[in-house]
Protein backbone atom coordinates (compact mmCIF):
# COMPACT_ATOMS: atom_id res chain seq x y z
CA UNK A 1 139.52 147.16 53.05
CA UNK A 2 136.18 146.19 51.57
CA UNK A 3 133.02 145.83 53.95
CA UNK A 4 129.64 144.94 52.98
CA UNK A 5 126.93 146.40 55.11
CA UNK A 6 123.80 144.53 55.50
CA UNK A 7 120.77 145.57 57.09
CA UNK A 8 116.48 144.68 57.49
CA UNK A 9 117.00 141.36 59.60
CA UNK A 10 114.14 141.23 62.26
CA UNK A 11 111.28 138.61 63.65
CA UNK A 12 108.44 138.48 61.44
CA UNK A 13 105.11 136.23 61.73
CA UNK A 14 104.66 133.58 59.06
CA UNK A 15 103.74 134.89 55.52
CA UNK A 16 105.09 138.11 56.59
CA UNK A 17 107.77 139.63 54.77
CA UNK A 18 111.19 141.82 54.97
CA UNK A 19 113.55 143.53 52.99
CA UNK A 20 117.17 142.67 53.12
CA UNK A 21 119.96 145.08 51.82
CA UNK A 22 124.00 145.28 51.29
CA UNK A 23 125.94 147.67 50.42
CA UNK A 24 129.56 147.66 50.20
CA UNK A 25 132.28 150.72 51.36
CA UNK A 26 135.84 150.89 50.92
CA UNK A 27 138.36 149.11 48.56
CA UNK A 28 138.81 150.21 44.28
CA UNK A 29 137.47 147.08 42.37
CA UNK A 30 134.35 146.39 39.95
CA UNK A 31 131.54 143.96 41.17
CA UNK A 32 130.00 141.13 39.04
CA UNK A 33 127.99 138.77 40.60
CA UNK A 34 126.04 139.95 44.52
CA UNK A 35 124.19 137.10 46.14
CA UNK A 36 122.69 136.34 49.91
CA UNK A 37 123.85 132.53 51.64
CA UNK A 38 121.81 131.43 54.53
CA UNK A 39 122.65 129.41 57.21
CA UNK A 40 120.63 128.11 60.00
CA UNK A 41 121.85 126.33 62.76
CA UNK A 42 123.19 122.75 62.45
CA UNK A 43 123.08 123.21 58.54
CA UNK A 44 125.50 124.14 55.74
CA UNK A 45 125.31 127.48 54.36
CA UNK A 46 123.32 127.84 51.57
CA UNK A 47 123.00 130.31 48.83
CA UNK A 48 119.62 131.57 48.35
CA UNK A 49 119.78 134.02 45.29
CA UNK A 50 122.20 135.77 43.30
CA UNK A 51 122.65 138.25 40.50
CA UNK A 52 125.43 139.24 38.20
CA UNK A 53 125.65 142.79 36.39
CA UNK A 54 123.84 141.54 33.60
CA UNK A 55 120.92 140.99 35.69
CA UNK A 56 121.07 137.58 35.44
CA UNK A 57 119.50 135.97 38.41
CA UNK A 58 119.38 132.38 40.24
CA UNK A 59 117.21 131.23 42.92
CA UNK A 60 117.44 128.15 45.20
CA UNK A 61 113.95 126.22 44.21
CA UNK A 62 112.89 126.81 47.98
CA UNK A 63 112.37 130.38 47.74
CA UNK A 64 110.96 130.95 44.22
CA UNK A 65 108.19 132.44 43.42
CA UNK A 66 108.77 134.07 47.08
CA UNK A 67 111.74 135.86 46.83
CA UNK A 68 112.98 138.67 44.66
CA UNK A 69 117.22 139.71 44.17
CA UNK A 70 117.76 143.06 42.50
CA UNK A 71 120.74 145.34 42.63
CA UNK A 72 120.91 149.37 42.18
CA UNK A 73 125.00 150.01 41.49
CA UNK A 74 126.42 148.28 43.81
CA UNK A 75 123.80 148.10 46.45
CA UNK A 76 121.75 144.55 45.92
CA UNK A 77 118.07 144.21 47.73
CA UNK A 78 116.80 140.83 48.54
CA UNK A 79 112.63 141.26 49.19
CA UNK A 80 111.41 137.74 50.87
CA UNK A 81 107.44 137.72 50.87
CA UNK A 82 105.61 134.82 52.25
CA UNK A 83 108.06 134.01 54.71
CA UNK A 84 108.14 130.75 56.50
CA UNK A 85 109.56 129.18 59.60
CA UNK A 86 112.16 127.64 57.64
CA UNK A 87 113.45 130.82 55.72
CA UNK A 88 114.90 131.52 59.49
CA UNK A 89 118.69 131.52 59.35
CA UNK A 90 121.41 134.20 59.57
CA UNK A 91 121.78 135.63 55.76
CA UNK A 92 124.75 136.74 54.60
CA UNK A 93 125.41 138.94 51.49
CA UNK A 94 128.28 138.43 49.31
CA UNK A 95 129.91 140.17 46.64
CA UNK A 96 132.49 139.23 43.53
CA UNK A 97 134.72 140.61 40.74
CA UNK A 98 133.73 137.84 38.49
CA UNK A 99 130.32 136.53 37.01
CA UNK A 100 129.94 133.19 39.55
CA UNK A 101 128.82 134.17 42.93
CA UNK A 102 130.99 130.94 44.04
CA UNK A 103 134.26 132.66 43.28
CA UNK A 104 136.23 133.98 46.37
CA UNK A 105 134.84 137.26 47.25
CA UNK A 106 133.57 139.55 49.73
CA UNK A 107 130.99 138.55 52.87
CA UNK A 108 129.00 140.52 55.13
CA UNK A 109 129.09 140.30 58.89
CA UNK A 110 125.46 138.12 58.77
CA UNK A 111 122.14 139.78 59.53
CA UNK A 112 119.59 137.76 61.59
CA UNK A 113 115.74 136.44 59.96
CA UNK A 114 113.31 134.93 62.62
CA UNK A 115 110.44 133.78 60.97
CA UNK A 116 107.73 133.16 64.15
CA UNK A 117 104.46 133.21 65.43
């Protein structure tokens, strides 16, 4: 059974900044593409970056410039500098076998950003 294990949610002030990471345990199978979705409340779930074991990344225009992706193995990092009120959301990491992040894969259990003064 595969699990992804997120962790470096927390409250920050505006134009602070955090460092989310995943890593998963368990299961026999190669990953391709890692990415983090966001959802706040009363909105769709989002995805927010992503990158593919080329190194090939994307980023939603509302975070560029602000936001970095990288990956180490398996393990994929998601640094958010200049954080605003509306990067707060639950962010979820996910993880595929294939090169598109939207292909069924694997999620984490959601870790929790609070971007407030």
């Amino acid at each position: 059974q595969v699990q992804l294990v997120e962790s470096g949610g927390g409250l920050v002030q505006p134009g602070g900044s955090l460092r989310l990471s995943c890593a998963p345990s368990g299961g026999d199978f190669t990953i391709n593409a890692m990415g983090w979705y966001r959802q706040a409340p009363g909105k769709e779930r989002e995805l927010v970056a992503a990158i593919n074991s080329h190194g090939s990344t994307y980023y939603v225009d509302s975070v560029k410039g602000r936001f970095t992706i990288s990956r180490d193995n398996a393990v994929v990092h998601l640094q958010m500098n200049s954080l605003k009120p509306e990067d707060t959301a639950s962010y979820y990491c996910k993880c595929t076998t294939t090169a598109t992040i939207s292909s069924p894969g694997y999620w984490g259990q959601g870790t929790q950003v609070t971007v407030s003064s």
